[in-house]
C-alpha atoms as a PDB file:
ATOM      1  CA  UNK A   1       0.000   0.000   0.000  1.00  0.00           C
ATOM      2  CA  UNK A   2       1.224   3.535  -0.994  1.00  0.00           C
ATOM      3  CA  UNK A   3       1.249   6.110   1.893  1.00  0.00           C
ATOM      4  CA  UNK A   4       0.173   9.642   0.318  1.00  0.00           C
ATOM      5  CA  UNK A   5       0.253  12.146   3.274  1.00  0.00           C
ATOM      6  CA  UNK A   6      -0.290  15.803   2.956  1.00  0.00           C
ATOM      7  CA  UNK A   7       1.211  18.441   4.998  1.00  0.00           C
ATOM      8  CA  UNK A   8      -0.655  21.564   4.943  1.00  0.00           C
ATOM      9  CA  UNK A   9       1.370  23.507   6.892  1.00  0.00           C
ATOM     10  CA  UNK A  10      -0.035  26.861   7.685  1.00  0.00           C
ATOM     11  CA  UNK A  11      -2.685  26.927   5.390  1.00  0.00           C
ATOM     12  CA  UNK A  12      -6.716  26.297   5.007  1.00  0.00           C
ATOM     13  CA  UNK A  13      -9.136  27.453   7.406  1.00  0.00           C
ATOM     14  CA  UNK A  14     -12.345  25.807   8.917  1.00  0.00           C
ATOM     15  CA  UNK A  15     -14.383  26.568   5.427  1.00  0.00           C
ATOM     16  CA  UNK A  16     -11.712  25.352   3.005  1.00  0.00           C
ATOM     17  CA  UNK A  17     -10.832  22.461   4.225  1.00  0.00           C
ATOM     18  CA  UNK A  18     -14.582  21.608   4.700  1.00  0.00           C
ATOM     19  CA  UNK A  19     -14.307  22.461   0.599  1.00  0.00           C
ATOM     20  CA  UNK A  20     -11.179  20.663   0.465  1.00  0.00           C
ATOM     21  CA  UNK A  21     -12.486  17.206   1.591  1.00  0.00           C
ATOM     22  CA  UNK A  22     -16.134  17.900  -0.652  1.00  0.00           C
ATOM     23  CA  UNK A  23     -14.048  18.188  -3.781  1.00  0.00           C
ATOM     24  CA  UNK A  24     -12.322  15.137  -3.112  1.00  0.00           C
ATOM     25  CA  UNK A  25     -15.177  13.732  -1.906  1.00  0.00           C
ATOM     26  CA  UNK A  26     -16.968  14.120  -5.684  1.00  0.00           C
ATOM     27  CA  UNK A  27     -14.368  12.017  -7.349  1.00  0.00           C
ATOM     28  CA  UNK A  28     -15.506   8.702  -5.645  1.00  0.00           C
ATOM     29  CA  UNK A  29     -13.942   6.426  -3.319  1.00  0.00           C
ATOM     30  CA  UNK A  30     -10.121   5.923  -2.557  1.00  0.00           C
ATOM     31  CA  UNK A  31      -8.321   3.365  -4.420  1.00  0.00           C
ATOM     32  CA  UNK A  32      -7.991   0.132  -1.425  1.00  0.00           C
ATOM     33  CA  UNK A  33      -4.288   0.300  -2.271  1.00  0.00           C
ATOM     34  CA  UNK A  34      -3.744   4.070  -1.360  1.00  0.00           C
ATOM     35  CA  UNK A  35      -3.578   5.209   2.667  1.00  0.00           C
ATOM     36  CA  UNK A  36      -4.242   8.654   2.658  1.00  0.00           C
ATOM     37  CA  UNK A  37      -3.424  10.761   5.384  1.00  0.00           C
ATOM     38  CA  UNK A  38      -3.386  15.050   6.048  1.00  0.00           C
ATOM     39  CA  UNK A  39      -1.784  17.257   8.458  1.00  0.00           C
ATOM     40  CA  UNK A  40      -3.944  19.812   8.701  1.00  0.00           C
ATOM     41  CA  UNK A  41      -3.266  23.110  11.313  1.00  0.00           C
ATOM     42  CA  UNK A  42      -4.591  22.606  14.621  1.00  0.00           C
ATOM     43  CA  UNK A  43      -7.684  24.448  13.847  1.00  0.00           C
ATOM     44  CA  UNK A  44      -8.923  22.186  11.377  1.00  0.00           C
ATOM     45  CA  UNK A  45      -8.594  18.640  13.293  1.00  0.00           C
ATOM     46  CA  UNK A  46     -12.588  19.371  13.517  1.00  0.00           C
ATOM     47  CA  UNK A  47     -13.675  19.938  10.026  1.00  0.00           C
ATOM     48  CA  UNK A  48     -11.016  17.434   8.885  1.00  0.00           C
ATOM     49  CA  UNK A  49     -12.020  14.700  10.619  1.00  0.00           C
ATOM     50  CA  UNK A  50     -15.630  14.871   9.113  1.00  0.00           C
ATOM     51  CA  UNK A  51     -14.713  13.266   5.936  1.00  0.00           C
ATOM     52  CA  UNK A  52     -16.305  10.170   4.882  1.00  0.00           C
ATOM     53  CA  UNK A  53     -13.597   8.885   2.888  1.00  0.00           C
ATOM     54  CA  UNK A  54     -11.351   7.342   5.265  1.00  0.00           C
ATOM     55  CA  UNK A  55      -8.667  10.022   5.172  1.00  0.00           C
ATOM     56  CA  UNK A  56      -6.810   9.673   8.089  1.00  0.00           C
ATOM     57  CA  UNK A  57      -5.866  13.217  10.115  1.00  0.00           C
ATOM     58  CA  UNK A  58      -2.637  13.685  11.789  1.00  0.00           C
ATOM     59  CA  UNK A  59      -0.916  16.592  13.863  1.00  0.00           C
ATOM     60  CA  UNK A  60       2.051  18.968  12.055  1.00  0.00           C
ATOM     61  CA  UNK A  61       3.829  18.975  15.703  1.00  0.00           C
ATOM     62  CA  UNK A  62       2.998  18.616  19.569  1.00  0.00           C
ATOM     63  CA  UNK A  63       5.043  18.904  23.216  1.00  0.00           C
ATOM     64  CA  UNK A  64       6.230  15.677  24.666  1.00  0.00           C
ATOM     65  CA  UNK A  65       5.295  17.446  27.772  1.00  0.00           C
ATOM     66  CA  UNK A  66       1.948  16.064  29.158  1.00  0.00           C
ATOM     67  CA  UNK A  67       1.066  19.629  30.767  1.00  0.00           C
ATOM     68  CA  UNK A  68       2.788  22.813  32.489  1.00  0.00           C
ATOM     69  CA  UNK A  69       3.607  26.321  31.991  1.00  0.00           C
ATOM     70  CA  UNK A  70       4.110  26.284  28.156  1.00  0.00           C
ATOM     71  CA  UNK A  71       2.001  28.941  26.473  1.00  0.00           C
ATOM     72  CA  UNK A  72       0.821  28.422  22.936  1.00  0.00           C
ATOM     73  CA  UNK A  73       1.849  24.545  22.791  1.00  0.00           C
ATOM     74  CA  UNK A  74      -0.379  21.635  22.350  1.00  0.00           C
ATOM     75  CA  UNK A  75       0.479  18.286  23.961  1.00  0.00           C
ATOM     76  CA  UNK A  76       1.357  15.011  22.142  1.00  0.00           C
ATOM     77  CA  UNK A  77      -0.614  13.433  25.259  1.00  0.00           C
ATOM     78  CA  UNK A  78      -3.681  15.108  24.115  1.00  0.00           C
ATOM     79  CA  UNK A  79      -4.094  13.616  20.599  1.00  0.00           C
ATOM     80  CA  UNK A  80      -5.168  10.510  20.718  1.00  0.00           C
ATOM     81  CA  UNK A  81      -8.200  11.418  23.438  1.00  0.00           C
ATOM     82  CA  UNK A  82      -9.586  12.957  20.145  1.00  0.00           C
ATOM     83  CA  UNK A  83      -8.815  10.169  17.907  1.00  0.00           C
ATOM     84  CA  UNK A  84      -5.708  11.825  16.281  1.00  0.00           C
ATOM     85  CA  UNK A  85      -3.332   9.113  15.886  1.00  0.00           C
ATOM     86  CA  UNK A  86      -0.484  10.481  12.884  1.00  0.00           C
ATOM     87  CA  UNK A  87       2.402  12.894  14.341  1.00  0.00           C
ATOM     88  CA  UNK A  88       4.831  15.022  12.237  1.00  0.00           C
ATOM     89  CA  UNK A  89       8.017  15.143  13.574  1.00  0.00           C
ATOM     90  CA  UNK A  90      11.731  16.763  12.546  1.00  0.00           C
ATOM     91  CA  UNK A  91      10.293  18.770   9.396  1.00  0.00           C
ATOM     92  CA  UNK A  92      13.063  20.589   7.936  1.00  0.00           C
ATOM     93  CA  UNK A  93      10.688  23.855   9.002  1.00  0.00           C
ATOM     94  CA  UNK A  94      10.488  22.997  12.164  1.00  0.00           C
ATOM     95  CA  UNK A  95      14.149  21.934  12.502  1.00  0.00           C
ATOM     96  CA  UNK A  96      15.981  25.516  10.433  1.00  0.00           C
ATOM     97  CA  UNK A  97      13.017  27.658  11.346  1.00  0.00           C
ATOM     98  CA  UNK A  98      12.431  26.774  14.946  1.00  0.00           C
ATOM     99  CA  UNK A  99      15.705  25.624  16.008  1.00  0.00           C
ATOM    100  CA  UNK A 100      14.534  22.582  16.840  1.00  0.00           C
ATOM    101  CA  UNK A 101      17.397  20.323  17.945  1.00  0.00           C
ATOM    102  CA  UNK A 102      17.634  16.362  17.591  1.00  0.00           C
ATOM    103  CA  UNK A 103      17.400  15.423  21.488  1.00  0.00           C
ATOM    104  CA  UNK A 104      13.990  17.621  21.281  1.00  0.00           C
ATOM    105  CA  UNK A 105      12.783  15.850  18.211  1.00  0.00           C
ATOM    106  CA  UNK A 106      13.959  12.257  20.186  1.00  0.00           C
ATOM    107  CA  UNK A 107      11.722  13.458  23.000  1.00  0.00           C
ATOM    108  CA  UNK A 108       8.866  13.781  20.830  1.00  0.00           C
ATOM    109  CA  UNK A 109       9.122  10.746  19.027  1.00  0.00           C
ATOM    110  CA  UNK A 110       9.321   8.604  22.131  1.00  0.00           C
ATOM    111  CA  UNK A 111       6.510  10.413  23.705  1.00  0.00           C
ATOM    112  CA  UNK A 112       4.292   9.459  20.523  1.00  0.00           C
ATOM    113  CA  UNK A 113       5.687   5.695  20.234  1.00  0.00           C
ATOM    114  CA  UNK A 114       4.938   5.444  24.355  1.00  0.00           C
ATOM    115  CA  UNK A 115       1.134   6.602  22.925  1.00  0.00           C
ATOM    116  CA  UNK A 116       0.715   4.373  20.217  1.00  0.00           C
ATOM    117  CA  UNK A 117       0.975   6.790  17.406  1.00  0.00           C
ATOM    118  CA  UNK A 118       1.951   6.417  13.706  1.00  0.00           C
ATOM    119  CA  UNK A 119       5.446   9.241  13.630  1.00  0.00           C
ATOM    120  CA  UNK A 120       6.715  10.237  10.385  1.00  0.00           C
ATOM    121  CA  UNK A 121      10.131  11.122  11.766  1.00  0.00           C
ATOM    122  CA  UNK A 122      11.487  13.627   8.587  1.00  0.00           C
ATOM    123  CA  UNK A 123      15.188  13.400   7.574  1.00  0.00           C
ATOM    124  CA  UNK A 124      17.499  15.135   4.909  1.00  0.00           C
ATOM    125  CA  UNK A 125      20.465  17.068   4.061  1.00  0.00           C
ATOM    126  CA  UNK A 126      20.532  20.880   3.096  1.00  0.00           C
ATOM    127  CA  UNK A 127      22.546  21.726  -0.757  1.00  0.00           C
ATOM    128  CA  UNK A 128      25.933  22.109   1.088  1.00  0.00           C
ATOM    129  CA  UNK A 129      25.879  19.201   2.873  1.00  0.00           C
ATOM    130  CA  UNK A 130      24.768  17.408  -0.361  1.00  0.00           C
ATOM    131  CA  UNK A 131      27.663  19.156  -2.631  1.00  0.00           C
ATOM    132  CA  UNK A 132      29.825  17.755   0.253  1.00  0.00           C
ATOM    133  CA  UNK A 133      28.894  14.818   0.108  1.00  0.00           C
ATOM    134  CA  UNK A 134      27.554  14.536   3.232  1.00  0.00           C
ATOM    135  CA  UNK A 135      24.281  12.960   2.642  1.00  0.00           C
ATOM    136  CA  UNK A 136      24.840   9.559   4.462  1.00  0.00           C
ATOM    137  CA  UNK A 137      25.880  11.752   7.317  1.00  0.00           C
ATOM    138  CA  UNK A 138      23.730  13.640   7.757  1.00  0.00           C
ATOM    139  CA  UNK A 139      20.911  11.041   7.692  1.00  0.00           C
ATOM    140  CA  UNK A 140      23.056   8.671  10.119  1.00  0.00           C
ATOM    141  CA  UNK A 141      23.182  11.760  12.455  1.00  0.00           C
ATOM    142  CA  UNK A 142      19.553  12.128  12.489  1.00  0.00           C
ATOM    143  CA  UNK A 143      18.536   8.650  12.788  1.00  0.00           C
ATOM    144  CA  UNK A 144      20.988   7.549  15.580  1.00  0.00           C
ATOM    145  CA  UNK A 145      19.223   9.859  18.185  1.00  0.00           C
ATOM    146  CA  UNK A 146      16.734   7.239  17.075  1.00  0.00           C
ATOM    147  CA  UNK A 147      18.297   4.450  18.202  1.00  0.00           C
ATOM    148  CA  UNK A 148      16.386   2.908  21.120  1.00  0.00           C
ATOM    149  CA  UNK A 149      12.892   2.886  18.916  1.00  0.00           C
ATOM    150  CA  UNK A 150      13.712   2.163  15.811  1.00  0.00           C
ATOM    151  CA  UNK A 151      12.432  -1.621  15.756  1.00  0.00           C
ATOM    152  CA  UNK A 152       8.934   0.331  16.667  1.00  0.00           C
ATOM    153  CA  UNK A 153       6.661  -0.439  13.839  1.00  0.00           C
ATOM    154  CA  UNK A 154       5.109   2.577  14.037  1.00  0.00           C
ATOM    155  CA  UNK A 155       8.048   4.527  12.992  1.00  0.00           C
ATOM    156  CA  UNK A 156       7.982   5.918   9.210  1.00  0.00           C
ATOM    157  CA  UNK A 157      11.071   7.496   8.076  1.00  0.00           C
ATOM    158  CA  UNK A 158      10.471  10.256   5.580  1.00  0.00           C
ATOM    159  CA  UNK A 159      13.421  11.569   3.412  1.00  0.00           C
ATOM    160  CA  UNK A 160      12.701  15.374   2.718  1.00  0.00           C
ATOM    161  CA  UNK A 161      16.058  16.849   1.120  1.00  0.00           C
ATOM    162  CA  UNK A 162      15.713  20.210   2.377  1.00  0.00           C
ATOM    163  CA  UNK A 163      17.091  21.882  -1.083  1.00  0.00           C
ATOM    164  CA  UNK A 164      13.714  20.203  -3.074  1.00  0.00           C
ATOM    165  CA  UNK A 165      11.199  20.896  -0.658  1.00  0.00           C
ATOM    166  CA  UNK A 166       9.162  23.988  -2.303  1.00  0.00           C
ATOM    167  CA  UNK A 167      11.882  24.483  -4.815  1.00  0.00           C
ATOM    168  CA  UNK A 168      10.366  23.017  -7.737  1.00  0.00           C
ATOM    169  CA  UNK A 169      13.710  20.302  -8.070  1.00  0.00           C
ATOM    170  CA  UNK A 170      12.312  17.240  -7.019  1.00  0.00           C
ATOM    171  CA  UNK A 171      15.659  14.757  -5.740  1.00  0.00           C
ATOM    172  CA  UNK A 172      16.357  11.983  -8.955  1.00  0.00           C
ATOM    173  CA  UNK A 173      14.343   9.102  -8.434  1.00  0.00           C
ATOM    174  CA  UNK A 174      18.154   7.548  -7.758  1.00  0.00           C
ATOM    175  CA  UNK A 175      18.933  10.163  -5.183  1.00  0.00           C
ATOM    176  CA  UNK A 176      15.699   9.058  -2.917  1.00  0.00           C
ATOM    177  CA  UNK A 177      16.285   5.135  -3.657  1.00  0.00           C
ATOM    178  CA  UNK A 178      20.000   5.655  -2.532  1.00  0.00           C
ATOM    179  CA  UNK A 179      18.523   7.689   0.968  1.00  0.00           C
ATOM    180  CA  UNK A 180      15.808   5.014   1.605  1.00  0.00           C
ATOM    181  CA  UNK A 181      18.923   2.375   1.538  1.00  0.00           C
ATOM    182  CA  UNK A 182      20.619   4.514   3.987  1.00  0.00           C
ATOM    183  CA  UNK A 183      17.434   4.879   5.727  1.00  0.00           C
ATOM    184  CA  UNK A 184      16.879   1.037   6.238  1.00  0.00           C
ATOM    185  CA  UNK A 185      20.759   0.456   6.652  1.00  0.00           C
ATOM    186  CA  UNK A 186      20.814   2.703   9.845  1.00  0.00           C
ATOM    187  CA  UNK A 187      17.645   1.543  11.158  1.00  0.00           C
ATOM    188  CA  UNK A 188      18.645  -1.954  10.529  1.00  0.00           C
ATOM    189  CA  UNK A 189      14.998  -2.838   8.867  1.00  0.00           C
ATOM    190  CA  UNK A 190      12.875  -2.543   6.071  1.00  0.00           C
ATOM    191  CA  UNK A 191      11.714   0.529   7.235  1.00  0.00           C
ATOM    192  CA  UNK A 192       8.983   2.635   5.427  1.00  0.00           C
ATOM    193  CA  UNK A 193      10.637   5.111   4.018  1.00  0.00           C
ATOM    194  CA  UNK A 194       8.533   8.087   2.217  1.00  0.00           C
ATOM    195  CA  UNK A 195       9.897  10.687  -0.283  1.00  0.00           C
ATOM    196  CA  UNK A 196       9.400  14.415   0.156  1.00  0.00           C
ATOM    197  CA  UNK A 197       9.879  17.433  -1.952  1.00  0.00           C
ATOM    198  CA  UNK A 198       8.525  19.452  -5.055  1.00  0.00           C
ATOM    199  CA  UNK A 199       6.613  15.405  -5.764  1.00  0.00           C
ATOM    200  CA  UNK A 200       3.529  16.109  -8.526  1.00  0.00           C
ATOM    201  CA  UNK A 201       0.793  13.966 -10.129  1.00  0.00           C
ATOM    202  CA  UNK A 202       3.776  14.054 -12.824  1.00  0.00           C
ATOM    203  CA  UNK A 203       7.013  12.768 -11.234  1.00  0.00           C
ATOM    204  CA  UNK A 204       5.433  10.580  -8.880  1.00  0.00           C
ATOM    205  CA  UNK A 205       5.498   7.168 -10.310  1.00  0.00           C
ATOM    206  CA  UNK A 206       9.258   7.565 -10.911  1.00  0.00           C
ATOM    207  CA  UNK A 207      10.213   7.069  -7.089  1.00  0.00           C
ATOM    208  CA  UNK A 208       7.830   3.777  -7.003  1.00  0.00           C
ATOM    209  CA  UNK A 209       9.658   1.498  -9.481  1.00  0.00           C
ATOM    210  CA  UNK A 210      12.578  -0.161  -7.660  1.00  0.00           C
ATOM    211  CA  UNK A 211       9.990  -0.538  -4.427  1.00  0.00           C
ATOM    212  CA  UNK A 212      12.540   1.213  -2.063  1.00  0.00           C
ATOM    213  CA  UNK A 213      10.129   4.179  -1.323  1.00  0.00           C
ATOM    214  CA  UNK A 214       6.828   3.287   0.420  1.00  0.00           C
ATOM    215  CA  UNK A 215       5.221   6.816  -0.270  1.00  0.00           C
ATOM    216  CA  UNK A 216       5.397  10.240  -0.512  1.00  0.00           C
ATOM    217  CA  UNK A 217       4.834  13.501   2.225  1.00  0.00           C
ATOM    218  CA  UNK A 218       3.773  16.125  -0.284  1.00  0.00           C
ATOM    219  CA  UNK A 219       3.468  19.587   0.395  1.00  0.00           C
ATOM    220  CA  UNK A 220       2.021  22.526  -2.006  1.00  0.00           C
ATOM    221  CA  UNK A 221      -0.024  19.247  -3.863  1.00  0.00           C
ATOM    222  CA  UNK A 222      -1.715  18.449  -1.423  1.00  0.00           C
ATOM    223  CA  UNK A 223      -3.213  21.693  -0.912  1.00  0.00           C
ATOM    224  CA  UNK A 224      -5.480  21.834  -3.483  1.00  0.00           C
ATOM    225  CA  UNK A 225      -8.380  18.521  -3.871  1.00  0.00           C
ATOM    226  CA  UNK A 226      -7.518  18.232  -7.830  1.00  0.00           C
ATOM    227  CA  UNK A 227      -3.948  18.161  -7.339  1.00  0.00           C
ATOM    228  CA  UNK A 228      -4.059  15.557  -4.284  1.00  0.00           C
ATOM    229  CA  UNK A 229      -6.597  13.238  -6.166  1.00  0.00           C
ATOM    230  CA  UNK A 230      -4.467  13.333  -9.411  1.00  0.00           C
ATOM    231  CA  UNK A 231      -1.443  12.125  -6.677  1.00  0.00           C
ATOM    232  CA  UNK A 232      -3.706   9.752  -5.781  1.00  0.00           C
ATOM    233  CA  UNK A 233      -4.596   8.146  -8.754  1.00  0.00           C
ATOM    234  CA  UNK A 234      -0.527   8.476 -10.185  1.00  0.00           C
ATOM    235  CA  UNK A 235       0.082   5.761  -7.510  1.00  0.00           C
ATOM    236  CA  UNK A 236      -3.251   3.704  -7.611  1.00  0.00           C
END
């Protein structure tokens, strides 16, 4: 089964993602071999979760703190008492934008393992490290803070080279199958490894031939209902 999970990152509102979900609601039923999954903004778990078509919701970050003194932060803890069971954690925003360091991101992945939650842990080297050959790395870096869950099966590694993400260059199809070896190397597994960055209804089916990636956490496509369904049915 192909995992197709959108990150919405600061965008939609109550009212468009109500839209969102009736527009991809009027092309008909999921393909059985596609799990779908979207990451919508906090204030949109309600409307999100409202769709009939077995799109699973998931949360774009959380504290590994169960409760305390921390203004404006939402608890891992708190997510599955309202049957949100997918957690985002390591995106390359929230790592170069928020300074978010790896024995943070370790404490939030643990915290959602302990729960029972599906974690998308996101990995990936910026241009630099990549013209430096640093790739394996970098990803080994990341991973080994890892190291004490990484037989969890609900662990997804997701490969997001931080150089493709929004920039319209999509990593070769080669590029990703190398970093899912890595991937699966470190963690010692078949992991599921997904592919990130600049991935259309266009370039998709490239990363699925050799069977190394399991999926795809898509951005700006998964915005809009047309674009996601045409994603959808690229895999199916």
């Amino acid at each position: 089964m192909t995992i197709i999970a959108g990150n919405w990152k600061m965008n939609h509102d109550s009212d468009s993602s109500l839209a969102f979900f009736e527009k991809l609601q009027s092309y008909g039923p999921i393909p059985n071999n596609v799990k779908t999954i979207i990451f919508p903004t906090f204030l949109c778990f309600g409307s999100a979760q409202t769709n009939s078509l077995g799109v699973e919701i998931g949360a774009q970050n959380g504290n590994p703190e169960k409760s305390g003194a921390l203004t404006g932060e939402v608890s891992i803890f708190d997510f599955p008492k309202i049957d949100i069971n997918w957690l985002l954690v390591g995106h390359s925003e929230r790592r170069h934008i928020f300074k978010e360091d790896s024995k943070l991101l370790k404490r939030k992945v643990e915290t959602a393992l302990s729960l029972g939650l599906k974690t998308i842990y996101c990995v990936g080297e910026t241009i630099e490290e990549k013209e430096k050959g640093l790739t394996g790395e970098v990803l080994k870096k990341q991973i080994s803070y890892l190291e004490n869950f990484l037989s969890d099966k609900n662990l997804i590694i997701a490969y997001e080279p931080v150089w493709a993400i929004g920039s319209g260059m999509p990593a070769g199809s080669k590029d990703a199958d190398e970093a899912s070896l890595l991937c699966k190397d470190f963690c010692k597994r078949d992991i599921d490894v997904l592919y990130g960055g600049s991935v259309n209804s266009q370039n998709v089916s490239n990363y699925l031939s050799s069977g190394l990636i399991s999926g795809f956490l898509i951005g700006g496509a998964s915005l809009n209902a047309d674009s996601y369904r045409d994603l959808i049915d690229a895999v199916a």
